[in-house]
C-alpha atoms as a PDB file:
ATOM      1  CA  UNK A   1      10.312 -10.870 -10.002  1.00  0.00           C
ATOM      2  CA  UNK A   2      10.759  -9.713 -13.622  1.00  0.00           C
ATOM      3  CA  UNK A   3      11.894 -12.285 -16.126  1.00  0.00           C
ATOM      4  CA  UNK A   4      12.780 -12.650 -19.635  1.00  0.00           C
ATOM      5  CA  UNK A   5      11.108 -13.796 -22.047  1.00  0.00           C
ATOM      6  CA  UNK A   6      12.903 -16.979 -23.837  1.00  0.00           C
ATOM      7  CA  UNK A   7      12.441 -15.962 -27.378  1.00  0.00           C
ATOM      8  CA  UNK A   8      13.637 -12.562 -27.997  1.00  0.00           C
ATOM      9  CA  UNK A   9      16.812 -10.735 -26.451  1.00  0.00           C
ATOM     10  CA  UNK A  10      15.005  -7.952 -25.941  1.00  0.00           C
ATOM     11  CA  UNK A  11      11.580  -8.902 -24.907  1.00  0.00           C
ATOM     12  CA  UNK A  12      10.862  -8.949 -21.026  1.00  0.00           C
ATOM     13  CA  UNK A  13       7.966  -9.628 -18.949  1.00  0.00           C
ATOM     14  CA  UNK A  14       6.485  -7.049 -16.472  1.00  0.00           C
ATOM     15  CA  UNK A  15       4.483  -8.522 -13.286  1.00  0.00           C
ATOM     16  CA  UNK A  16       1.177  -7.062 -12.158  1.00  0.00           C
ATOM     17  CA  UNK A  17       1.753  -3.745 -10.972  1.00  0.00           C
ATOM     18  CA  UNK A  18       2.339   0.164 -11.520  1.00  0.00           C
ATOM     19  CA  UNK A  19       5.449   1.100 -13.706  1.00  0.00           C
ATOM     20  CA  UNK A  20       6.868   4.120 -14.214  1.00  0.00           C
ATOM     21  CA  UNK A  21       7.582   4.803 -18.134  1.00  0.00           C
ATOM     22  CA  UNK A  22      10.093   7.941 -18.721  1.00  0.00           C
ATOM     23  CA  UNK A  23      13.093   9.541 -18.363  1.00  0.00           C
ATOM     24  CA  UNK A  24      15.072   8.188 -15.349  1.00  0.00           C
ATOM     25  CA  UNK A  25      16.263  11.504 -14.663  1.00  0.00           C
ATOM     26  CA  UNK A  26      12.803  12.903 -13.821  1.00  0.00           C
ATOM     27  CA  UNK A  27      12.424  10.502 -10.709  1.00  0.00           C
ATOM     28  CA  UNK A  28      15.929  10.236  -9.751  1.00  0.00           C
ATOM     29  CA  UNK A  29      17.673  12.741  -6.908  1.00  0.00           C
ATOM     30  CA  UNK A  30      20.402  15.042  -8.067  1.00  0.00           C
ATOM     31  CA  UNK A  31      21.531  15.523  -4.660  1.00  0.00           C
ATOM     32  CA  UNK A  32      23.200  13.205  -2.346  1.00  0.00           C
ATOM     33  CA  UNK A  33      25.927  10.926  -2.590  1.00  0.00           C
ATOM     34  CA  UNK A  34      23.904   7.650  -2.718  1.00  0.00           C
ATOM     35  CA  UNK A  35      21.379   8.841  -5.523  1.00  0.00           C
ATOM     36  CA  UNK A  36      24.363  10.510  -6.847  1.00  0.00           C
ATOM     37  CA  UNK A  37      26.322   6.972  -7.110  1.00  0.00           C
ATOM     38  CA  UNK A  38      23.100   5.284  -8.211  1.00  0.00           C
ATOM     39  CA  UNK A  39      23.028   8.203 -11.397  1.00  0.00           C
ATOM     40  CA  UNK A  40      26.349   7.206 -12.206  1.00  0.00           C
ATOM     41  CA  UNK A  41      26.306   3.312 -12.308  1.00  0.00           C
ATOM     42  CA  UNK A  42      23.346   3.658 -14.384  1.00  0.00           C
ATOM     43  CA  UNK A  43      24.728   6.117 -17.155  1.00  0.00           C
ATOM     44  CA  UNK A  44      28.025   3.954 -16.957  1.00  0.00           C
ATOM     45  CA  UNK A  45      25.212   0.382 -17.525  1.00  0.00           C
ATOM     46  CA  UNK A  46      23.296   2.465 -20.033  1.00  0.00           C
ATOM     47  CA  UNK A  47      26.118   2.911 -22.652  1.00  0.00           C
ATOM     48  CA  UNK A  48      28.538   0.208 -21.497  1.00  0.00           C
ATOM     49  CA  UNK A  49      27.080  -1.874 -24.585  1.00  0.00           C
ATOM     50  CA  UNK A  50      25.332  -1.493 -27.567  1.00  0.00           C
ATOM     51  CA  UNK A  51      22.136  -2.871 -26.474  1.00  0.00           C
ATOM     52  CA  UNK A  52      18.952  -0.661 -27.280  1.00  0.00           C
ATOM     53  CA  UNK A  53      16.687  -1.981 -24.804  1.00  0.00           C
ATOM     54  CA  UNK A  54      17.905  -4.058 -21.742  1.00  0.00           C
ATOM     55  CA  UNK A  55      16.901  -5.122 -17.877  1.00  0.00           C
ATOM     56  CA  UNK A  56      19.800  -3.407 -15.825  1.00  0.00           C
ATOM     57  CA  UNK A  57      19.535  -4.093 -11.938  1.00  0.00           C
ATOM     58  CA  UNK A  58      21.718  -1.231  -9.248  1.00  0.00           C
ATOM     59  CA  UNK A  59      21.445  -1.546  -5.349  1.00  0.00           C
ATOM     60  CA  UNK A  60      18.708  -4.217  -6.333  1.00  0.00           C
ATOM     61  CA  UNK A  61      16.165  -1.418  -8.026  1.00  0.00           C
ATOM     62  CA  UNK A  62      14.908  -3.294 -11.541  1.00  0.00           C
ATOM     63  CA  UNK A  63      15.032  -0.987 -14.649  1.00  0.00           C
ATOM     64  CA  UNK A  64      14.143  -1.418 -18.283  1.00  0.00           C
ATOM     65  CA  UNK A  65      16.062   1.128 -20.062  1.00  0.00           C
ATOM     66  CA  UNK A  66      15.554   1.933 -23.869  1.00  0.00           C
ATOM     67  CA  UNK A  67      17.810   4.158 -25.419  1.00  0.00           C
ATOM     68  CA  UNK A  68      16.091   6.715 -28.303  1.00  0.00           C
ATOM     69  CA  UNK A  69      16.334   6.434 -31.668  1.00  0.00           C
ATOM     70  CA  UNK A  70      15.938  10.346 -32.030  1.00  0.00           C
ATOM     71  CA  UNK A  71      17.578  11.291 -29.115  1.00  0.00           C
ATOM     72  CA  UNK A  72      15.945  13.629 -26.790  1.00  0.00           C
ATOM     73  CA  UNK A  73      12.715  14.228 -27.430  1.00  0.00           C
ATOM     74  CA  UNK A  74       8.909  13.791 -26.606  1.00  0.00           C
ATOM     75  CA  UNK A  75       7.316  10.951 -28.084  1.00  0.00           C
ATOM     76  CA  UNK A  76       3.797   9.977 -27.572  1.00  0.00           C
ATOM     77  CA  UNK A  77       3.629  12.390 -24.732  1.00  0.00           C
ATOM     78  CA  UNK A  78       6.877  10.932 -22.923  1.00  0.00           C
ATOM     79  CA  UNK A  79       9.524  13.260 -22.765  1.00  0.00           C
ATOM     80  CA  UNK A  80      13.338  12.660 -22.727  1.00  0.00           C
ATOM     81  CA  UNK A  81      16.112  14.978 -22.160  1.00  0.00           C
ATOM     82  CA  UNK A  82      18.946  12.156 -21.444  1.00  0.00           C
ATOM     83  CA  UNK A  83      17.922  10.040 -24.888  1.00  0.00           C
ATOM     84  CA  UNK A  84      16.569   7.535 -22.588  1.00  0.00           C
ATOM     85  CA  UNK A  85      13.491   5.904 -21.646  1.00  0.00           C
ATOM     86  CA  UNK A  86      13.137   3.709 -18.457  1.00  0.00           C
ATOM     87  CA  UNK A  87      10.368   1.385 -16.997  1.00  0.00           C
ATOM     88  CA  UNK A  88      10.661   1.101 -13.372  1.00  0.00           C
ATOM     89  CA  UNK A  89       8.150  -0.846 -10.627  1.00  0.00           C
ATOM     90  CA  UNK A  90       6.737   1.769  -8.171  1.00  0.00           C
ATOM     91  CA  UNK A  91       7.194  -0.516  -5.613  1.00  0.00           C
ATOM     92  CA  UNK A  92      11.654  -0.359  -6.558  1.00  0.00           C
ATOM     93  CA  UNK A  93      10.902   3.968  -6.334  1.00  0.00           C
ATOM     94  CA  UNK A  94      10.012   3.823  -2.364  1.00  0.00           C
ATOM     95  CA  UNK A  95      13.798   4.580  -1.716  1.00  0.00           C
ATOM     96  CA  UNK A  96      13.572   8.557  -0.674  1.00  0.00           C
ATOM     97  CA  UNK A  97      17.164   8.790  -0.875  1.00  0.00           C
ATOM     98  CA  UNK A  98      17.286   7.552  -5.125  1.00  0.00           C
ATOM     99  CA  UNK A  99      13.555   8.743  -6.105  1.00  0.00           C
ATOM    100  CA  UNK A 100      11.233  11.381  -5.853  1.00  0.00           C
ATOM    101  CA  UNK A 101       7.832  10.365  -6.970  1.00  0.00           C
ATOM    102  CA  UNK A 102       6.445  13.324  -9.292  1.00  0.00           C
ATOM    103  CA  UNK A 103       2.482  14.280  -8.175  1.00  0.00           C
ATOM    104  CA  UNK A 104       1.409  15.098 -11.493  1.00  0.00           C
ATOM    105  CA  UNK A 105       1.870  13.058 -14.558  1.00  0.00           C
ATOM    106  CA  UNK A 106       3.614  15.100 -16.668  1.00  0.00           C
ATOM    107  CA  UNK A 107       6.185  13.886 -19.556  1.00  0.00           C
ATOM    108  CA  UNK A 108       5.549  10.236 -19.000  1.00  0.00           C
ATOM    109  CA  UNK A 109       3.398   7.702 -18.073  1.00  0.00           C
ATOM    110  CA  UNK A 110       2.089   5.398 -14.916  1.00  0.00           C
ATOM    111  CA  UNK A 111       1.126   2.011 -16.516  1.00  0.00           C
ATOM    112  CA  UNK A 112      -0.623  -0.061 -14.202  1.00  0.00           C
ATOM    113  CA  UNK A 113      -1.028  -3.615 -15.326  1.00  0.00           C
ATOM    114  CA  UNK A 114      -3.754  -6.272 -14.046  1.00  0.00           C
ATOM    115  CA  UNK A 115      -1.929  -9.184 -15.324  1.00  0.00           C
ATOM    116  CA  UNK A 116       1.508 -10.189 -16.277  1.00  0.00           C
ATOM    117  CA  UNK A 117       2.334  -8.324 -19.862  1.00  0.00           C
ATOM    118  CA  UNK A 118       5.052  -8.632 -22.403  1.00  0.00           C
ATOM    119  CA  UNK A 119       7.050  -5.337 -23.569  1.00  0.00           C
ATOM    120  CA  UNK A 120       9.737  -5.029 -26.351  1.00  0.00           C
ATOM    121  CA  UNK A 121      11.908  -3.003 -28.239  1.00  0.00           C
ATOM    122  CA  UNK A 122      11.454  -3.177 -32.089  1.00  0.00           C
ATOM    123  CA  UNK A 123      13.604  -0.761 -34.179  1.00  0.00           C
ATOM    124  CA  UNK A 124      12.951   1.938 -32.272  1.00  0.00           C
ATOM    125  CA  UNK A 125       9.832   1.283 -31.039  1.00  0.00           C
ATOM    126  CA  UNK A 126       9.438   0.373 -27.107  1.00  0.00           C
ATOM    127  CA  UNK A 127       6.030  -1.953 -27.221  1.00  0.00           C
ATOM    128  CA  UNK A 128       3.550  -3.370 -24.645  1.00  0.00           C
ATOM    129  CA  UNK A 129       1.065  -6.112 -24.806  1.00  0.00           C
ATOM    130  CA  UNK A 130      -1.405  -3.760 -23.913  1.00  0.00           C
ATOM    131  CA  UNK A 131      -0.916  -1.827 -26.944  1.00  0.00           C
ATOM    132  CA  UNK A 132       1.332   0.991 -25.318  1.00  0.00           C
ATOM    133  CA  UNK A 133       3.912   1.793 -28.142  1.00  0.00           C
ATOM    134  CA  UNK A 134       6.260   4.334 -27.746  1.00  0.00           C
ATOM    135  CA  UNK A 135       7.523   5.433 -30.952  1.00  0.00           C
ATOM    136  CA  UNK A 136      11.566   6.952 -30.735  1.00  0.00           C
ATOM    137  CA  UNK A 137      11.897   7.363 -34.183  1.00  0.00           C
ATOM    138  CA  UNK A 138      10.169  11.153 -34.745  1.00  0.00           C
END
């Protein structure tokens, strides 16, 4: 399971595995009540604080959600149109009824990581140990 990391709020560590890195609106369902309920409790976790970067857990799917220092934008080829930028485990997106897994990688990113790896959130900037950085300031 994903942990945190003991010496910074908002540092977490990802297992081995293939992550989804981008807008949670790209891979979640607009139709349907339970994908519909699942977009809700999110946008109500997302601002119910003033966290920038936090592990939020709904109907036991794991999600690392940053939220933008620009807003919507693209930044380092990851696109956002909610001001948000998630990291989700493919293996939490096998629910048909919440996710629809996009063919083409276009407007974010698939990380796939060998070995456990640390990400954080430092003004602005979402980073991974393996030298990922997503830059929200621009």
């Amino acid at each position: 399971m994903l942990g945190q990391i003991g010496f910074m709020d908002n540092s977490f560590i990802l297992n081995p595995g293939t992550y989804f890195v981008g807008d949670p609106s790209l891979v979640i369902l607009k139709k349907g009540s339970e994908a519909i309920q699942f977009t809700n409790q999110l946008w109500k976790k997302v601002y119910e604080d003033q966290l920038r970067f936090k592990n939020i857990i709904i109907d036991g799917v794991n999600l690392y959600i940053m939220k933008s220092m620009s807003g919507d934008g693209v930044f380092q080829g990851i696109g956002t149109d909610s001001g948000v930028i998630s990291i989700i485990d493919f293996k939490d997106m096998q629910n048909e009824l919440l996710f629809r897994i996009p063919l083409v990688e276009k407007g974010f990113k698939w990380l796939i990581l060998d070995c456990e790896a640390s990400v954080f959130e430092e003004n602005g900037i979402l980073k991974f140990q393996n030298g990922l950085e997503i830059n929200t300031n621009q």
